[in-house]
C-alpha atoms as a PDB file:
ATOM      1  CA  UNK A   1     111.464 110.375  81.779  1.00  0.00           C
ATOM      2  CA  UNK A   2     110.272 112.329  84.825  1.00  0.00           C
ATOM      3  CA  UNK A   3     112.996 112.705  88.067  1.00  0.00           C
ATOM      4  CA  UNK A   4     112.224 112.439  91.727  1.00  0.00           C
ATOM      5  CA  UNK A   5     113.060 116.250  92.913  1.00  0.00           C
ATOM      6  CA  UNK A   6     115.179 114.229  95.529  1.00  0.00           C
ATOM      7  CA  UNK A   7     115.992 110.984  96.346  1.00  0.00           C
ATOM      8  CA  UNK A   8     112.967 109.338  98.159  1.00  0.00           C
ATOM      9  CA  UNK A   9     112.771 110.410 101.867  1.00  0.00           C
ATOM     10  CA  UNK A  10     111.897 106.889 103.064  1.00  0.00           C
ATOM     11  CA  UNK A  11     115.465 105.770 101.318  1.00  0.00           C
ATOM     12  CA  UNK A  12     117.455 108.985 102.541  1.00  0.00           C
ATOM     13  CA  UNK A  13     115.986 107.925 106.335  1.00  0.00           C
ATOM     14  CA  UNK A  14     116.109 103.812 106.094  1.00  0.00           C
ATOM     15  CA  UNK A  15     115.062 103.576 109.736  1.00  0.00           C
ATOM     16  CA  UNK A  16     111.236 105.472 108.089  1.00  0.00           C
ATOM     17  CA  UNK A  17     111.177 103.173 105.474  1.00  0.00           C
ATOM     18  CA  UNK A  18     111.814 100.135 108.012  1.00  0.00           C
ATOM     19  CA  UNK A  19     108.711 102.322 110.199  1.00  0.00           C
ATOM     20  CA  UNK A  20     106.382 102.131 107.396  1.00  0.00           C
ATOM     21  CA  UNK A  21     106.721  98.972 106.072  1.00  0.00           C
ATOM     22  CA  UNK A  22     106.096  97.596 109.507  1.00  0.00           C
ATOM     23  CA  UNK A  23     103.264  99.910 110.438  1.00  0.00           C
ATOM     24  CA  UNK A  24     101.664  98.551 107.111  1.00  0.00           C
ATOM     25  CA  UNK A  25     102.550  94.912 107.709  1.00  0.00           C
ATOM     26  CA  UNK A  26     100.150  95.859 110.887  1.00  0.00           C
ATOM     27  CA  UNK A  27      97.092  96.317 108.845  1.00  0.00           C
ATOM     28  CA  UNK A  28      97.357  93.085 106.934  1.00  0.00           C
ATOM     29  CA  UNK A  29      96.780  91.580 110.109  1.00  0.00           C
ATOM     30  CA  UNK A  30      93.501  92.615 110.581  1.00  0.00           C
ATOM     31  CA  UNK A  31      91.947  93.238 106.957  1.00  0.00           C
ATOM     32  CA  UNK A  32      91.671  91.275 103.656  1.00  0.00           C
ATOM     33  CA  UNK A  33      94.186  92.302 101.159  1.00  0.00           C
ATOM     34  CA  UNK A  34      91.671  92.925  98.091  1.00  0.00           C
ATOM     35  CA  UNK A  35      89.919  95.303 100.578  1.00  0.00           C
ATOM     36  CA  UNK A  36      92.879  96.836 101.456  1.00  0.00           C
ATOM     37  CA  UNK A  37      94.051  97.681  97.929  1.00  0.00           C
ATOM     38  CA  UNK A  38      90.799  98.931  97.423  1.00  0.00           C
ATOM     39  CA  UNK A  39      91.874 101.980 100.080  1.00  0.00           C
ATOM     40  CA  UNK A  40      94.989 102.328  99.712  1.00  0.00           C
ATOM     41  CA  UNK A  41      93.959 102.863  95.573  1.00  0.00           C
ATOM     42  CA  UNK A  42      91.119 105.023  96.576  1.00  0.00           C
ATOM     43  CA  UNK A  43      93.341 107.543  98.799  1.00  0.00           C
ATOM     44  CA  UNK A  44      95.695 107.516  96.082  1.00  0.00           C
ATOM     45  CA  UNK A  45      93.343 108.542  93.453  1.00  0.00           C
ATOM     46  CA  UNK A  46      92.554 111.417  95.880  1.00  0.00           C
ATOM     47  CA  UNK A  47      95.691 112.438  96.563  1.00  0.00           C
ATOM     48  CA  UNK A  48      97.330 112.422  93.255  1.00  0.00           C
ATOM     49  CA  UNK A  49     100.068 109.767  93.673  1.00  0.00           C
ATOM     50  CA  UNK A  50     100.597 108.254  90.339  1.00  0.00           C
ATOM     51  CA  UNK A  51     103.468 105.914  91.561  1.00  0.00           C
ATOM     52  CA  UNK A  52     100.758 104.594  94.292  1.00  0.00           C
ATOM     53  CA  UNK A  53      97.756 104.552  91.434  1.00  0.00           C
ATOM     54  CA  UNK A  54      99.873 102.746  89.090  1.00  0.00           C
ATOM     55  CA  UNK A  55     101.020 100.182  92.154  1.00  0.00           C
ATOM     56  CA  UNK A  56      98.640  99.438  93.850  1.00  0.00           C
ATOM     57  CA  UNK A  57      95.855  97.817  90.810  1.00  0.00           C
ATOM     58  CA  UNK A  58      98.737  95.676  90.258  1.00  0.00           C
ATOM     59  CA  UNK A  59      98.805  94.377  94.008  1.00  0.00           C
ATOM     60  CA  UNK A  60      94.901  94.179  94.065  1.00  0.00           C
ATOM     61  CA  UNK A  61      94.944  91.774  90.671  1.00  0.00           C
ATOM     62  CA  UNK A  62      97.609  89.293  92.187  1.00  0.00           C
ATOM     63  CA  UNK A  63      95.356  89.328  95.499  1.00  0.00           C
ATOM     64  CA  UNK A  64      92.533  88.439  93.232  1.00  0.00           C
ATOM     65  CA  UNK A  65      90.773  91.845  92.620  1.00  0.00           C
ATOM     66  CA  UNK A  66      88.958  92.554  89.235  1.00  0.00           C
ATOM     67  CA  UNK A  67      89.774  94.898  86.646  1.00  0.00           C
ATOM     68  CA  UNK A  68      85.973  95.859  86.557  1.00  0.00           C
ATOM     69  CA  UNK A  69      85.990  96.901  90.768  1.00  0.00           C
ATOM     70  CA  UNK A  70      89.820  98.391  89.866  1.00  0.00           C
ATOM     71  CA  UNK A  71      87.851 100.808  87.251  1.00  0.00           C
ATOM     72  CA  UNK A  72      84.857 101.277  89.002  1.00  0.00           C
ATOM     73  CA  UNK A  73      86.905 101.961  92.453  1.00  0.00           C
ATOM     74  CA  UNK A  74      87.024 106.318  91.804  1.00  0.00           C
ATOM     75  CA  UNK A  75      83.178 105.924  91.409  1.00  0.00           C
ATOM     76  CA  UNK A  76      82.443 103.360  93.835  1.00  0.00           C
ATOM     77  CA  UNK A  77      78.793 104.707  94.937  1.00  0.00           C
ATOM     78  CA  UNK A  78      77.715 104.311  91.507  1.00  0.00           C
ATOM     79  CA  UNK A  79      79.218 101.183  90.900  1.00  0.00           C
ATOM     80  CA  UNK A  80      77.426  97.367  92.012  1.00  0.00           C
ATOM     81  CA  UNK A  81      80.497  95.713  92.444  1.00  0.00           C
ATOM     82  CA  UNK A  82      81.432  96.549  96.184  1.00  0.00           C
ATOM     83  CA  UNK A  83      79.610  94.823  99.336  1.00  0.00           C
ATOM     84  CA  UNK A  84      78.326  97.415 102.376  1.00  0.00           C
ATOM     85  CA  UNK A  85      81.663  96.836 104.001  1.00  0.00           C
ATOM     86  CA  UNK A  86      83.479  97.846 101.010  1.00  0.00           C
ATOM     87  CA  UNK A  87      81.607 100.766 100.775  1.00  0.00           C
ATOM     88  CA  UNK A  88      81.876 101.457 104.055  1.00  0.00           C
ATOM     89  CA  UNK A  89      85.503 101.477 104.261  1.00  0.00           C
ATOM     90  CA  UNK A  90      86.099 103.656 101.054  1.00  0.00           C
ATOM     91  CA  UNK A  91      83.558 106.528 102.561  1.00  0.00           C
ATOM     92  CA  UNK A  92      86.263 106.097 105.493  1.00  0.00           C
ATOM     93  CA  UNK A  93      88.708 106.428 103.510  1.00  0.00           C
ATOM     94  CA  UNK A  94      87.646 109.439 101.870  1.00  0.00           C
ATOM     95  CA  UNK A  95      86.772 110.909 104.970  1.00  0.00           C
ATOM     96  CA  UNK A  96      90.103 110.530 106.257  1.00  0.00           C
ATOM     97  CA  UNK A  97      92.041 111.710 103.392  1.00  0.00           C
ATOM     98  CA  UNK A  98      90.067 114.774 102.810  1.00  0.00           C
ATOM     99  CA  UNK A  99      90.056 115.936 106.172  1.00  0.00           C
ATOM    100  CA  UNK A 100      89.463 119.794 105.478  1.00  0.00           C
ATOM    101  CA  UNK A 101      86.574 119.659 102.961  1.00  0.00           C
ATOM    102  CA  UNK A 102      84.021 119.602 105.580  1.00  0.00           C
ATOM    103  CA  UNK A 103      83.599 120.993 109.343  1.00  0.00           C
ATOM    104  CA  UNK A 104      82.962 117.643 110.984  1.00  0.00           C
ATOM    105  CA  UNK A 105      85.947 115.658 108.457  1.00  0.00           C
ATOM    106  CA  UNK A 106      84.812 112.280 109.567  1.00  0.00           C
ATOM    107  CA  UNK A 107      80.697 112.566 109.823  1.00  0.00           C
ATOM    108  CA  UNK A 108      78.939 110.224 112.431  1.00  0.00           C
ATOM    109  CA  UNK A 109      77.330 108.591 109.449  1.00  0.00           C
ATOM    110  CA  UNK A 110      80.465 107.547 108.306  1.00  0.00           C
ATOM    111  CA  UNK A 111      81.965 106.534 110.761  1.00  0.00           C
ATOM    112  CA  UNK A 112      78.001 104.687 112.167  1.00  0.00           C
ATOM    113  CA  UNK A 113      78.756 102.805 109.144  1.00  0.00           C
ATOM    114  CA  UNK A 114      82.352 101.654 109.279  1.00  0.00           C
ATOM    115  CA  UNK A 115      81.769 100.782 112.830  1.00  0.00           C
ATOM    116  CA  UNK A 116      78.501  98.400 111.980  1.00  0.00           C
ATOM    117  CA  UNK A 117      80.595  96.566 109.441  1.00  0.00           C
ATOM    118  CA  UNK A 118      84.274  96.399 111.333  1.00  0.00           C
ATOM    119  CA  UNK A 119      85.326  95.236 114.281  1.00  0.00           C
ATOM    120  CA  UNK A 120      87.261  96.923 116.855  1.00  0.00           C
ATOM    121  CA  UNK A 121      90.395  95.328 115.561  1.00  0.00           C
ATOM    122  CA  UNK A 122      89.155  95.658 111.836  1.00  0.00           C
ATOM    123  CA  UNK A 123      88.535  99.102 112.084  1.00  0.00           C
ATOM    124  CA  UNK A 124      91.344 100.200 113.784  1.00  0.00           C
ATOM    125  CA  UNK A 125      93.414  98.195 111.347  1.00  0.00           C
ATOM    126  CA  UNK A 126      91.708 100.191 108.907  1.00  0.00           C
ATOM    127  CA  UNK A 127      92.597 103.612 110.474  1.00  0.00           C
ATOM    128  CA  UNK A 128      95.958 102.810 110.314  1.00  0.00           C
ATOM    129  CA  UNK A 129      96.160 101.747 106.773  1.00  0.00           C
ATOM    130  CA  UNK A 130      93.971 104.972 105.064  1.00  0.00           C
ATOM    131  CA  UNK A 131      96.994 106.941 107.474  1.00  0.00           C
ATOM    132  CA  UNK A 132     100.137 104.908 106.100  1.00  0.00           C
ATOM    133  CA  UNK A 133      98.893 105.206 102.351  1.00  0.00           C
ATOM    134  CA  UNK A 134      98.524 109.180 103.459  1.00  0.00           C
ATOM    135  CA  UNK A 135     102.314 109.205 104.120  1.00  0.00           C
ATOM    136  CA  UNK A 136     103.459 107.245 101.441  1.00  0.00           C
ATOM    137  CA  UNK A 137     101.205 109.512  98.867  1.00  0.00           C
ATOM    138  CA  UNK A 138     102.806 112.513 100.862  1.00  0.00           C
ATOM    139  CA  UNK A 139     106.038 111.527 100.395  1.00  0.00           C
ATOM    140  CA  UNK A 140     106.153 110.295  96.935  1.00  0.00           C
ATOM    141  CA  UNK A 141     104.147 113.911  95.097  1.00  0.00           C
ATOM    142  CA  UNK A 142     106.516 115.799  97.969  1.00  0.00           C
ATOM    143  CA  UNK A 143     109.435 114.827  95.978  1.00  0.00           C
ATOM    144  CA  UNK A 144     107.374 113.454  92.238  1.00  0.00           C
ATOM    145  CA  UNK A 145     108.326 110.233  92.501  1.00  0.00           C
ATOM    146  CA  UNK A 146     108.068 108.903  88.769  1.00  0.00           C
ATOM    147  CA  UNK A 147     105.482 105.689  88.410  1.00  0.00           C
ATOM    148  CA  UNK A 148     107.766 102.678  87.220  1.00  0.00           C
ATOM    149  CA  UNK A 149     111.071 103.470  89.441  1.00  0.00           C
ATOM    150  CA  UNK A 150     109.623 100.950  92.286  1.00  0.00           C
ATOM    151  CA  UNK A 151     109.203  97.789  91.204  1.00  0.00           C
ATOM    152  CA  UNK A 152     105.942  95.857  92.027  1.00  0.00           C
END
């Protein structure tokens, strides 16, 4: 079995760990929780987090999600299963995990798009959650967290 180079930083600092969960508790607020799971899978994928790409599917199913979106989610503008909004918030998403690839890291048509299908409250709910599932994916291939040690 794989080991953590360290012990996780959110658990060495319990008053982060309290930080995150309640920035993330902020997002729920706004945003459906399939959807959500959708991103925060998405920015995993990108990112390389195998604890959060092993998690979060299994979060997405119990909200309802599909295996068939769940496997089509890495390819999602070739895929029919995802509405406008969806696919609006995953470009987002991309967009803000990636933010070197490109000169202008989130484009206008991008963010045109997120902002036709979100409200103010929706999208900035959305910010927020593509930047906490940043810092957990951070955190956890900063120190190789092995999948499995969390329980979901």
């Amino acid at each position: 079995m794989m080991q953590a180079r360290m012990n996780h930083p959110a658990m060495v600092v319990p008053e982060a760990m309290k930080a995150l969960q309640a920035l993330s508790e902020t997002t729920k607020q706004g945003l459906p929780e399939k959807l959500l799971e959708l991103v925060h899978l998405r920015a995993s994928q990108i990112n390389g987090c195998s604890v959060c790409v092993y998690m979060h599917p299994k979060l997405a199913r119990r909200a309802g999600e599909t295996d068939e979106r769940l496997f089509s989610v890495a390819a999602w503008r070739d895929a029919p299963y995802f509405t406008e909004a969806e696919r609006a918030a995953l470009a987002l998403t991309e967009a803000l995990t990636r933010l070197s690839d490109r000169e202008d890291a989130v484009p206008d048509a991008v963010w045109n798009e997120a902002d036709k299908r979100f409200d103010e409250h929706e999208l900035a709910a959305l910010i927020l959650a593509v930047a906490t599932i940043n810092v957990w994916n951070r955190l956890n291939v900063a120190v190789r967290q092995p999948v499995g040690t969390w329980k979901v």
